[in-house]
Structures are given as structure tokens and as C-alpha cells.
N, C-alpha and C. Protein backbone atom coordinates (compact mmCIF):
# COMPACT_ATOMS: atom_id res chain seq x y z
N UNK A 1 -15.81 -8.36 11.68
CA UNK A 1 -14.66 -8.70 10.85
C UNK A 1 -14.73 -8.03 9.48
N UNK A 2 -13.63 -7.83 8.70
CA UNK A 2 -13.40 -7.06 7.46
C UNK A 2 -13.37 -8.22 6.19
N UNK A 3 -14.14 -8.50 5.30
CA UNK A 3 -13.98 -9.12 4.66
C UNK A 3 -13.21 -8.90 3.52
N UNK A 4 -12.57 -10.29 3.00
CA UNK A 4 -11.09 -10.02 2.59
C UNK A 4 -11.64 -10.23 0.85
N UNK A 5 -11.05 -9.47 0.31
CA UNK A 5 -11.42 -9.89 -1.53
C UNK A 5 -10.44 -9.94 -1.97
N UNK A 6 -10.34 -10.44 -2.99
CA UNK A 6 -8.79 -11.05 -3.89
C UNK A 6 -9.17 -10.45 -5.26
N UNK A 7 -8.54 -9.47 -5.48
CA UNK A 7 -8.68 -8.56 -7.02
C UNK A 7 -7.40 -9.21 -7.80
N UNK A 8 -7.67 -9.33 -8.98
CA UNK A 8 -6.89 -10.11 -9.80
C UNK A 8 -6.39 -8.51 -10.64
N UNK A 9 -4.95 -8.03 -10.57
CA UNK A 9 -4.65 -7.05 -10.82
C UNK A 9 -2.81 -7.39 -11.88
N UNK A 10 -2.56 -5.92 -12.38
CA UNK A 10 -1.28 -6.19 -12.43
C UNK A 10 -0.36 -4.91 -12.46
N UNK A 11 0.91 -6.06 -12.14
CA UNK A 11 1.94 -4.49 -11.71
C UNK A 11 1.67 -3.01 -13.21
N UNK A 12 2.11 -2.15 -12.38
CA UNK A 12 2.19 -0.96 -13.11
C UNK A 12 3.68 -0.77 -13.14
N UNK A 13 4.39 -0.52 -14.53
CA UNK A 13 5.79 -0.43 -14.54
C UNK A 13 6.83 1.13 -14.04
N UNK A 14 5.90 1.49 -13.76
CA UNK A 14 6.77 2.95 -13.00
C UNK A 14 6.64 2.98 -11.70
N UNK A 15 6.03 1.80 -10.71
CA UNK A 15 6.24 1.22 -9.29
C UNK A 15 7.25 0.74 -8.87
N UNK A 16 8.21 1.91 -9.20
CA UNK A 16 9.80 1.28 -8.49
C UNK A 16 10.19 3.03 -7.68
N UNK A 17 10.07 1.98 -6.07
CA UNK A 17 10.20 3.54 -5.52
C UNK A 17 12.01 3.57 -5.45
N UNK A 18 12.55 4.88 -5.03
CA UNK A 18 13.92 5.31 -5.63
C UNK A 18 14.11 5.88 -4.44
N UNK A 19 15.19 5.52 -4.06
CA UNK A 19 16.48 6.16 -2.61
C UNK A 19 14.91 6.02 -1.42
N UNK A 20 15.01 6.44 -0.36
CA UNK A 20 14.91 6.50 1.06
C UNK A 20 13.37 7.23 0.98
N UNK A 21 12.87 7.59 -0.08
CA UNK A 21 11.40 8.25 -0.48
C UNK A 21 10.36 7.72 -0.53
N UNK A 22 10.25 6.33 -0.39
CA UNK A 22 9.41 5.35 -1.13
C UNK A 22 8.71 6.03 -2.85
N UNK A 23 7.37 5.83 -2.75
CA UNK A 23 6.52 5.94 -4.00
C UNK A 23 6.34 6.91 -4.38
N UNK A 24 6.76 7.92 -5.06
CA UNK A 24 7.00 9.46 -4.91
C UNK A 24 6.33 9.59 -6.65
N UNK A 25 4.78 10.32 -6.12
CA UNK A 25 3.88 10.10 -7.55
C UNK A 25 3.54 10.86 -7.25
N UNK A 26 2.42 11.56 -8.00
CA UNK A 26 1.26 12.95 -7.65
C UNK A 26 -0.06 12.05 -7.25
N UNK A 27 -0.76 12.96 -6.60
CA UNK A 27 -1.61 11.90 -6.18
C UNK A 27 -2.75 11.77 -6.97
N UNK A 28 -2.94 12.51 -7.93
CA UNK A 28 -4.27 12.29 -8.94
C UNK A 28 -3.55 11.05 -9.65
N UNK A 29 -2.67 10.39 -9.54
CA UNK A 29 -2.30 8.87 -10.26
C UNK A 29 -2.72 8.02 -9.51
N UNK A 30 -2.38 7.86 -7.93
CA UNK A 30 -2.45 7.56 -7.07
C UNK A 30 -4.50 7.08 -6.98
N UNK A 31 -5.08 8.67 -7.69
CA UNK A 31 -6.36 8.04 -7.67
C UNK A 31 -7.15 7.77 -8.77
N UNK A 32 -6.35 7.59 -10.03
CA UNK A 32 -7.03 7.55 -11.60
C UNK A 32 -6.92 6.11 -11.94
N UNK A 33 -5.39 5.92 -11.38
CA UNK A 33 -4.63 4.71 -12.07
C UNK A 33 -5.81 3.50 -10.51
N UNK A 34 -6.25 2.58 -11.32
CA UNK A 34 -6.98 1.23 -10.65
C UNK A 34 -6.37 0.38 -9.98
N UNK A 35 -6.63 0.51 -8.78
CA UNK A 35 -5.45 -0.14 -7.85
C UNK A 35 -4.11 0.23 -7.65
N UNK A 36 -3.80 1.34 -8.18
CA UNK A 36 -2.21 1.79 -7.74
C UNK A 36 -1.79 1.44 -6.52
N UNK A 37 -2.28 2.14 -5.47
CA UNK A 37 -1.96 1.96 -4.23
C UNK A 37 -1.80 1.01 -3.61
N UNK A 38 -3.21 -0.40 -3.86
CA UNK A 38 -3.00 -1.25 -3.22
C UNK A 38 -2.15 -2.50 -3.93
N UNK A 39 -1.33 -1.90 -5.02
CA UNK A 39 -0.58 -2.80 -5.64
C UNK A 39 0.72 -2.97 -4.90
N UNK A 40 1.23 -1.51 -4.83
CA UNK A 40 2.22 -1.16 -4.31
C UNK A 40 2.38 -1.50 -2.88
N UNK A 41 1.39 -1.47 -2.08
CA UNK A 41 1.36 -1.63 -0.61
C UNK A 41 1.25 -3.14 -0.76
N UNK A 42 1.01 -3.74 -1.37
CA UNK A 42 0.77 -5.46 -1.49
C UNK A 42 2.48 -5.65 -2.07
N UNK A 43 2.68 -5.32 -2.56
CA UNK A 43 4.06 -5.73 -3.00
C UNK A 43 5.26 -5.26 -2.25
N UNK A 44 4.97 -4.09 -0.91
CA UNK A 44 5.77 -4.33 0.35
C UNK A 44 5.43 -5.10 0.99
N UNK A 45 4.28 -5.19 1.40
CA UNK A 45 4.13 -6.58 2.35
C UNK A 45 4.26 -7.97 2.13
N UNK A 46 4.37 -7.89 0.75
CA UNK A 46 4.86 -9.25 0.19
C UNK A 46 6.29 -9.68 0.26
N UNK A 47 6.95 -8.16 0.43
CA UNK A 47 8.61 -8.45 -0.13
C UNK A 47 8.73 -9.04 1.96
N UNK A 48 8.06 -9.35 3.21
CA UNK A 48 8.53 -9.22 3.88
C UNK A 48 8.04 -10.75 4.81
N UNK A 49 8.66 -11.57 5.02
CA UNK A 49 8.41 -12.85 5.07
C UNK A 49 7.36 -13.30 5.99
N UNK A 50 6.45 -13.87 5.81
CA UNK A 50 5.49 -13.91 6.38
C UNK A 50 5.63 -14.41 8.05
N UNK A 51 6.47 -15.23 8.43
CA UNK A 51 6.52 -15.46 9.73
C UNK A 51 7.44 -14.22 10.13
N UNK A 52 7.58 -13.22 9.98
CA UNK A 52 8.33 -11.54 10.28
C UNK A 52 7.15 -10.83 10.35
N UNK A 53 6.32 -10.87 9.40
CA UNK A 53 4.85 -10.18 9.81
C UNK A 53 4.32 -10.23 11.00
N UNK A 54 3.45 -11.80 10.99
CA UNK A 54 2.50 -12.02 12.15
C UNK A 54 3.49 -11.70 13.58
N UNK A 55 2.56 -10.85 14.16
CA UNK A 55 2.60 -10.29 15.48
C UNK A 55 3.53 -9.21 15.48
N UNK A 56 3.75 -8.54 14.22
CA UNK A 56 4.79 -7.39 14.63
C UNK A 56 3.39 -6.12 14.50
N UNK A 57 4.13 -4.68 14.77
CA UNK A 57 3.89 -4.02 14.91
C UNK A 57 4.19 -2.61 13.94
N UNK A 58 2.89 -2.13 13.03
CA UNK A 58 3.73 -1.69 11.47
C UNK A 58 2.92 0.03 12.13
N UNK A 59 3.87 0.76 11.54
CA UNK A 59 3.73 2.06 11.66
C UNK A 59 3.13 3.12 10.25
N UNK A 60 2.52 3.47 10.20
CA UNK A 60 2.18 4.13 9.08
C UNK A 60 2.23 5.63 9.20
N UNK A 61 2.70 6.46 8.57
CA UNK A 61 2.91 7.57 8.86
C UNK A 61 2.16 8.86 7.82
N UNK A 62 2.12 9.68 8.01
CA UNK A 62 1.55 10.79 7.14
C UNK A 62 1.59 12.29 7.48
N UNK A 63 1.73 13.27 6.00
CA UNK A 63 2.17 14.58 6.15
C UNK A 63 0.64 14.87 6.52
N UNK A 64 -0.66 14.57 6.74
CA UNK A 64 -1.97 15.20 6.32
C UNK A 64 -2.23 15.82 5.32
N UNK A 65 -1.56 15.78 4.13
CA UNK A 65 -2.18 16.37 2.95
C UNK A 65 -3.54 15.58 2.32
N UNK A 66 -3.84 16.02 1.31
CA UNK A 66 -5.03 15.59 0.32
C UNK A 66 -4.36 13.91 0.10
N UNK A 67 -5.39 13.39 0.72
CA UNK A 67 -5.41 11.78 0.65
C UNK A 67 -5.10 10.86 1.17
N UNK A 68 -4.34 11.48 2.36
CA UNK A 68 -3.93 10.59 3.32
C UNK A 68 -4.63 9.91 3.93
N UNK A 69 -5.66 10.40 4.23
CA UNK A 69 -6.68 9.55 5.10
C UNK A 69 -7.07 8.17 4.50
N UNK A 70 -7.44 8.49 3.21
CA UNK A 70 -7.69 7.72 2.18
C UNK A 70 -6.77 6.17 2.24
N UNK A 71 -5.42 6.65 1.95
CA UNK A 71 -4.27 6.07 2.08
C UNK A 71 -3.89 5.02 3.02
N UNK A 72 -3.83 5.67 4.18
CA UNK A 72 -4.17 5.43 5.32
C UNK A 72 -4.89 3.81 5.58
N UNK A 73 -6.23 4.27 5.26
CA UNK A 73 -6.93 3.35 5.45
C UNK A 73 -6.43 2.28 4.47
N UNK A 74 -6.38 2.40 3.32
CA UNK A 74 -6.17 1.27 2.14
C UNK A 74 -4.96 0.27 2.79
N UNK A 75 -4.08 1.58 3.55
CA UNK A 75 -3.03 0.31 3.98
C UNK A 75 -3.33 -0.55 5.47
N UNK A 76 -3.77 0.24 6.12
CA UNK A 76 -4.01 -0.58 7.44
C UNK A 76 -5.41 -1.82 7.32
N UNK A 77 -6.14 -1.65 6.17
CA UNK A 77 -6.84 -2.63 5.59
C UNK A 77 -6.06 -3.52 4.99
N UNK A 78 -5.28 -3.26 3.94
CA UNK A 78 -4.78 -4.47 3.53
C UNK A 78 -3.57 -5.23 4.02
N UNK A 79 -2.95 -4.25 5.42
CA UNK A 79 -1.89 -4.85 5.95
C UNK A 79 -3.11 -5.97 7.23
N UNK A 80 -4.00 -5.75 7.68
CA UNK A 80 -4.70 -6.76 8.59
C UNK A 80 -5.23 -7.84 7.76
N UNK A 81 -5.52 -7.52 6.47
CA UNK A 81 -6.13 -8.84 5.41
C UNK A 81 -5.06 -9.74 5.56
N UNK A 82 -3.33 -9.20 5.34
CA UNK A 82 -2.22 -10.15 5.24
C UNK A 82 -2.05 -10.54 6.53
């Protein structure tokens, strides 16, 4: 099992993704800024009601550039924590 930790964090104010793009940043923010990612990925899975979650089936997608893998993982970790 993956053990689950609870980081006491807070929003970053330029985390408003725009039209049909989602989070459209460079990715050296993505890895400077402390917790970017898993703020943002916590605050989709939050916007989505929890009995709509359990037992669905979430797709994650990627171009393979620099970090995806990375990415990747951060979300399919913190989408099984929720």
C-alpha cells in the first residue's frame, strides 16, 4: 500500500487554467514552485464529487516531453490517495 501524507499547503494565484488547455505553465515552475502540481491536481479532484469518483475510471494523458513521467506519477498517486 502507498502511504497517504497530508501537506498543509496553499493555493498559488496564477492556478486558473483558461479555455479547453488546462494548466498551461513552463515546466521549470511546475518544478521550482513547492507543490504546484499537486495543488492543482488536488483542486480537480476536489472540484468532482466524491461519490462520482469512487469506482470511475480517470485517464491521464501525455505529449512525452520533459516531465511527464514525473507528472504522471504525482497524479495517479494522488488521484488513488483520494
Amino acid at each position: 500500500p502507498i502511504p497517504v501524507l497530508t501537506v498543509q499547503t496553499a493555493p498559488y494565484e496564477d492556478q486558473r487554467p483558461t479555455g479547453g488547455g488546462g494548466l498551461r505553465r513552463p515546466t521549470a515552475l511546475f518544478e521550482s514552485q513547492r507543490n504546484y502540481l499537486p495543488n492543482f491536481v488536488q483542486s480537480l479532484l476536489s472540484s468532482v464529487d466524491l461519490r462520482d469518483r469512487q469506482g470511475c475510471t480517470m485517464v491521464v494523458g501525455s505529449d512525452g516531453r520533459y516531465f511527464s513521467r514525473t507528472a504522471i506519477e504525482i497524479v495517479v498517486q494522488m488521484a488513488a490517495a483520494n
